[in-house]
Protein backbone atom coordinates (compact mmCIF):
# COMPACT_ATOMS: atom_id res chain seq x y z
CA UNK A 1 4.95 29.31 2.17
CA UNK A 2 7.60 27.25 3.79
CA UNK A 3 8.86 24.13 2.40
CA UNK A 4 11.47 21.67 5.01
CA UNK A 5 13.89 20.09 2.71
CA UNK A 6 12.99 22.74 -0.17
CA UNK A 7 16.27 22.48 -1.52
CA UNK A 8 16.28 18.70 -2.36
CA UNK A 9 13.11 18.45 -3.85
CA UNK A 10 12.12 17.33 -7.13
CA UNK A 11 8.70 18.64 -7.21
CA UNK A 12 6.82 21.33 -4.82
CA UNK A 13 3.12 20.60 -4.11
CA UNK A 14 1.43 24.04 -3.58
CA UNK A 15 -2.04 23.13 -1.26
CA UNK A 16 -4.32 24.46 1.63
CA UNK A 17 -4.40 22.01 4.19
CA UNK A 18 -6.53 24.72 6.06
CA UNK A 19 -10.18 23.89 5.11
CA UNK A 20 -11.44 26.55 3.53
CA UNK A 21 -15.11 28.16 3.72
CA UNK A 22 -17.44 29.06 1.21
CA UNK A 23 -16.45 32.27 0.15
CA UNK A 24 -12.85 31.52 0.28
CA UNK A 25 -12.87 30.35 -3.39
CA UNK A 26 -9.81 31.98 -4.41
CA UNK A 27 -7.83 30.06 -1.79
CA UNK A 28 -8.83 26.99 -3.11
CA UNK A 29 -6.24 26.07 -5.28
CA UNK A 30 -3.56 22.81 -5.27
CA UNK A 31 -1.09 21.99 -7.73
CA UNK A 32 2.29 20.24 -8.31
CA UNK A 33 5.31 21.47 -10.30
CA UNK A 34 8.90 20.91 -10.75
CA UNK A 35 11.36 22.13 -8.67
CA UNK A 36 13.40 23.25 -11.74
CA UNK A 37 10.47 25.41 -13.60
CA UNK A 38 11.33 28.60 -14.52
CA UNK A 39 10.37 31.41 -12.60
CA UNK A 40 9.97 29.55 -9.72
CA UNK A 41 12.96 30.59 -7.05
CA UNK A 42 13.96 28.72 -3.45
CA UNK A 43 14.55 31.52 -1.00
CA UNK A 44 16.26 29.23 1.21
CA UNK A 45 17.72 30.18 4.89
CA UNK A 46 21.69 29.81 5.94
CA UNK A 47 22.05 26.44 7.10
CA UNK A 48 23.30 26.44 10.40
CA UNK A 49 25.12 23.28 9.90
CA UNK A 50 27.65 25.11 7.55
CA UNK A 51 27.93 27.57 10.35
CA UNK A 52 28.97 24.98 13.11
CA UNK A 53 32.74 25.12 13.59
CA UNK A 54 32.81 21.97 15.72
CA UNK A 55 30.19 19.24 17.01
CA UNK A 56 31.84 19.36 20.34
CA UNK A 57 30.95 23.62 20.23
CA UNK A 58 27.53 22.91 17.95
CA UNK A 59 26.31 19.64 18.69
CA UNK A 60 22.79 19.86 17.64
CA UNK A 61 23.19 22.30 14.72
CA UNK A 62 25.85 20.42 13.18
CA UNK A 63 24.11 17.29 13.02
CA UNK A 64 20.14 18.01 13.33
CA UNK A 65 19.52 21.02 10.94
CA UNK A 66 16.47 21.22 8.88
CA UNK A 67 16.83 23.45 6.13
CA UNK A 68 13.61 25.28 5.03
CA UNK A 69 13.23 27.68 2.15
CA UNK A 70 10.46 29.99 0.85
CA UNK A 71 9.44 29.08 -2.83
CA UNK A 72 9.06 32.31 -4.94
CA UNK A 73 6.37 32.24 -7.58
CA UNK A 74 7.50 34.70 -10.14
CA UNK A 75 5.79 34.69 -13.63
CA UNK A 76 5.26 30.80 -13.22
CA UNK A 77 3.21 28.73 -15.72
CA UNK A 78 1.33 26.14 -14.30
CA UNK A 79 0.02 23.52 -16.81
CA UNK A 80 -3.55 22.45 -15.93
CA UNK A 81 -2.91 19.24 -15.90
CA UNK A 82 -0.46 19.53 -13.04
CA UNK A 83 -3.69 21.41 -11.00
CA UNK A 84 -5.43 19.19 -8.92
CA UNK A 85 -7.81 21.80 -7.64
CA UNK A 86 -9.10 24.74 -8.57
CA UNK A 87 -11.86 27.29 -6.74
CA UNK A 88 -13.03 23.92 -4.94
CA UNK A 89 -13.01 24.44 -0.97
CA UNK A 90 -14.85 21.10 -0.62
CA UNK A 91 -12.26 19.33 -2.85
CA UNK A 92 -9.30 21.36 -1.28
CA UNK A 93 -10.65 19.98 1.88
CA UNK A 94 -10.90 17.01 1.31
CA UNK A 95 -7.48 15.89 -0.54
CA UNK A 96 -6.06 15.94 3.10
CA UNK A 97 -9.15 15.31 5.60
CA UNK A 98 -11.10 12.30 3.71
CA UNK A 99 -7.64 11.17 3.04
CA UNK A 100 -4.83 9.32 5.06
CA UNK A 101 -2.54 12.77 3.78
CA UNK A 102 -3.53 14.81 6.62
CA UNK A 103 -2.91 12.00 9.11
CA UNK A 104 0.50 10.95 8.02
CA UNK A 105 2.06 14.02 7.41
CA UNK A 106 1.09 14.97 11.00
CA UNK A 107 1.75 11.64 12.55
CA UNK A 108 5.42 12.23 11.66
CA UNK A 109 5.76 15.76 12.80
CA UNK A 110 4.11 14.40 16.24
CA UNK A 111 6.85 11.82 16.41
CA UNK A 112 9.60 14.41 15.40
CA UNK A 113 7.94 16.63 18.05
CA UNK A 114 8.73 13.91 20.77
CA UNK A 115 12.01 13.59 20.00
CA UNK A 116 12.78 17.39 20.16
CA UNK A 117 11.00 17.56 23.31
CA UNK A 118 13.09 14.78 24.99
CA UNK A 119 15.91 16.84 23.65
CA UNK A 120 14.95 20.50 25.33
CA UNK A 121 14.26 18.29 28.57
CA UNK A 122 17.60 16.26 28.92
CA UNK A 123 19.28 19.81 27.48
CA UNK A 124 17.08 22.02 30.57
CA UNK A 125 17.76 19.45 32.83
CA UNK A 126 21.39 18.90 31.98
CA UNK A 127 21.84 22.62 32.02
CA UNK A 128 20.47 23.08 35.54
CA UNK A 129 22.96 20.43 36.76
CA UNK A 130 25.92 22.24 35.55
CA UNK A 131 25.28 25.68 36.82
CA UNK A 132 23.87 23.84 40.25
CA UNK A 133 20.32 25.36 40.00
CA UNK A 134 18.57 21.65 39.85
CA UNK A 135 17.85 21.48 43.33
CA UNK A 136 16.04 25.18 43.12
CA UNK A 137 12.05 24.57 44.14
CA UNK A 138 10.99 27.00 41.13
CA UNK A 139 13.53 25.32 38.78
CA UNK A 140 12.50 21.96 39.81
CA UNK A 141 8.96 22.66 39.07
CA UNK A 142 9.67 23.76 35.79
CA UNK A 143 12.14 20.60 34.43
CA UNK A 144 9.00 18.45 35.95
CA UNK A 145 6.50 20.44 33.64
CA UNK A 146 8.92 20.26 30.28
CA UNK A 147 9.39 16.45 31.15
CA UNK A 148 5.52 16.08 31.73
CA UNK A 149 4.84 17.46 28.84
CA UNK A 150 7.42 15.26 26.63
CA UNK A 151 5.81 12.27 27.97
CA UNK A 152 2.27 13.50 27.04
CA UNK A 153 3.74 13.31 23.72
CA UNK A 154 5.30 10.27 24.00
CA UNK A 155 2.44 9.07 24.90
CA UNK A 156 0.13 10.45 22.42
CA UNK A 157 2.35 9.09 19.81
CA UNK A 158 2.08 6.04 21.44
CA UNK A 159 -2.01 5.87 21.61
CA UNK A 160 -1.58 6.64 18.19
CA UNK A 161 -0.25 3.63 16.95
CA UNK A 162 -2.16 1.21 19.46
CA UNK A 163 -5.27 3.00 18.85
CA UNK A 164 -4.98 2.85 14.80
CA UNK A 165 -6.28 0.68 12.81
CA UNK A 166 -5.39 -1.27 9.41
CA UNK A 167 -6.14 0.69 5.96
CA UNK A 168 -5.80 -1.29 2.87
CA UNK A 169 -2.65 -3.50 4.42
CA UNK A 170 -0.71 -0.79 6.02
CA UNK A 171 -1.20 0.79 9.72
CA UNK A 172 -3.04 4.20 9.91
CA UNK A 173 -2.83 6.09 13.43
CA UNK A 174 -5.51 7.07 14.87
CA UNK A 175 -6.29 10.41 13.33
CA UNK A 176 -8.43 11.58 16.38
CA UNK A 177 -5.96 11.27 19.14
CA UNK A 178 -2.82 12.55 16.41
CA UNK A 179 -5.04 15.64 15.77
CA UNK A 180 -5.13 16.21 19.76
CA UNK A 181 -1.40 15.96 20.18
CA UNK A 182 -1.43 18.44 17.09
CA UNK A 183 -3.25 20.78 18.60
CA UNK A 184 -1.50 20.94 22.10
CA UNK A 185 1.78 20.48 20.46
CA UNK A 186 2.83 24.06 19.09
CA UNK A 187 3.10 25.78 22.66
CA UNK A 188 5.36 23.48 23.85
CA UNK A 189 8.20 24.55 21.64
CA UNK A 190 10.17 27.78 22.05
CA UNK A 191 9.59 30.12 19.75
CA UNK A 192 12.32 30.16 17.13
């Protein structure tokens, strides 16, 4: 459905990290293709960077964007070769759960989460500063609870690491504690 960085791709893998249930057969389905076969179209969103007149006016927009794109199945061939699974909701499972795919595509989007987090705080509390609110009881409640809850992440990311583990000579995070911050992580973000 939506695919960060769409646009520079050279392949788009089409999967269900969801776990399916029996039943849910039709779901089941992973493949990869080039970004270049035909019928398949990027439906891809204004940047925001080409919008941003100035950093000094756009600072975070003109350096920070993350373009994301819809890909557009129309008439597309997929060889079977290129499918990796097919009407499998074990096996569609398990290509990100009983692997490390799960945990470090999620490990980075908790780290990325951190760092946006920290952002909204310094931006909230920088903000209250300016228009002379930051002394307000209700307002400093509030830049305590967003910077609270940027440190919880900072520190999840942190247990993480120290409570990971090594996996064939590289450093897996510990998928418990990244799932956790996973979970808790989506409220904390304004909705776009």
């Amino acid at each position: 459905m939506l695919g960060t960085s769409a646009i520079m791709a050279n392949e788009i893998l089409v999967a269900n990290l969801q776990p399916l249930k029996p039943g849910e057969e039709d779901l089941a389905l992973s493949f990869a293709v080039p970004i270049a076969t035909k019928g398949l179209k990027i439906l891809s969103r204004k940047s925001y960077e080409a919008a941003a007149l100035s950093v000094f006016d756009n600072p975070i927009s003109s350096r920070f964007d993350e373009n994301d794109a819809l890909i557009y199945f129309d008439d597309v061939k997929v060889p079977w070769e290129r499918v990796f699974v097919y009407r499998d909701t074990d096996m569609c499972r398990a290509q990100f759960h009983d692997t490390l795919g799960h945990t470090f595509q999620n490990y980075q989007a908790q780290i990325r989460l951190s760092v946006k987090l920290r952002l909204l705080a310094g931006i909230a509390c920088r903000l209250a500063e300016t228009i002379g609110i930051v002394q307000m009881p209700a307002v400093r409640e509030e830049l305590g609870w967003l910077a609270a809850q940027a440190a919880m992440v900072d520190g999840m990311v942190v247990g993480m690491e120290a409570a990971g583990h090594r996996h064939d000579g590289w450093w897996v995070p510990d998928k418990h504690l990244m799932c956790i911050s996973l979970w808790n992580g989506p409220p904390l973000l304004p909705a776009p």
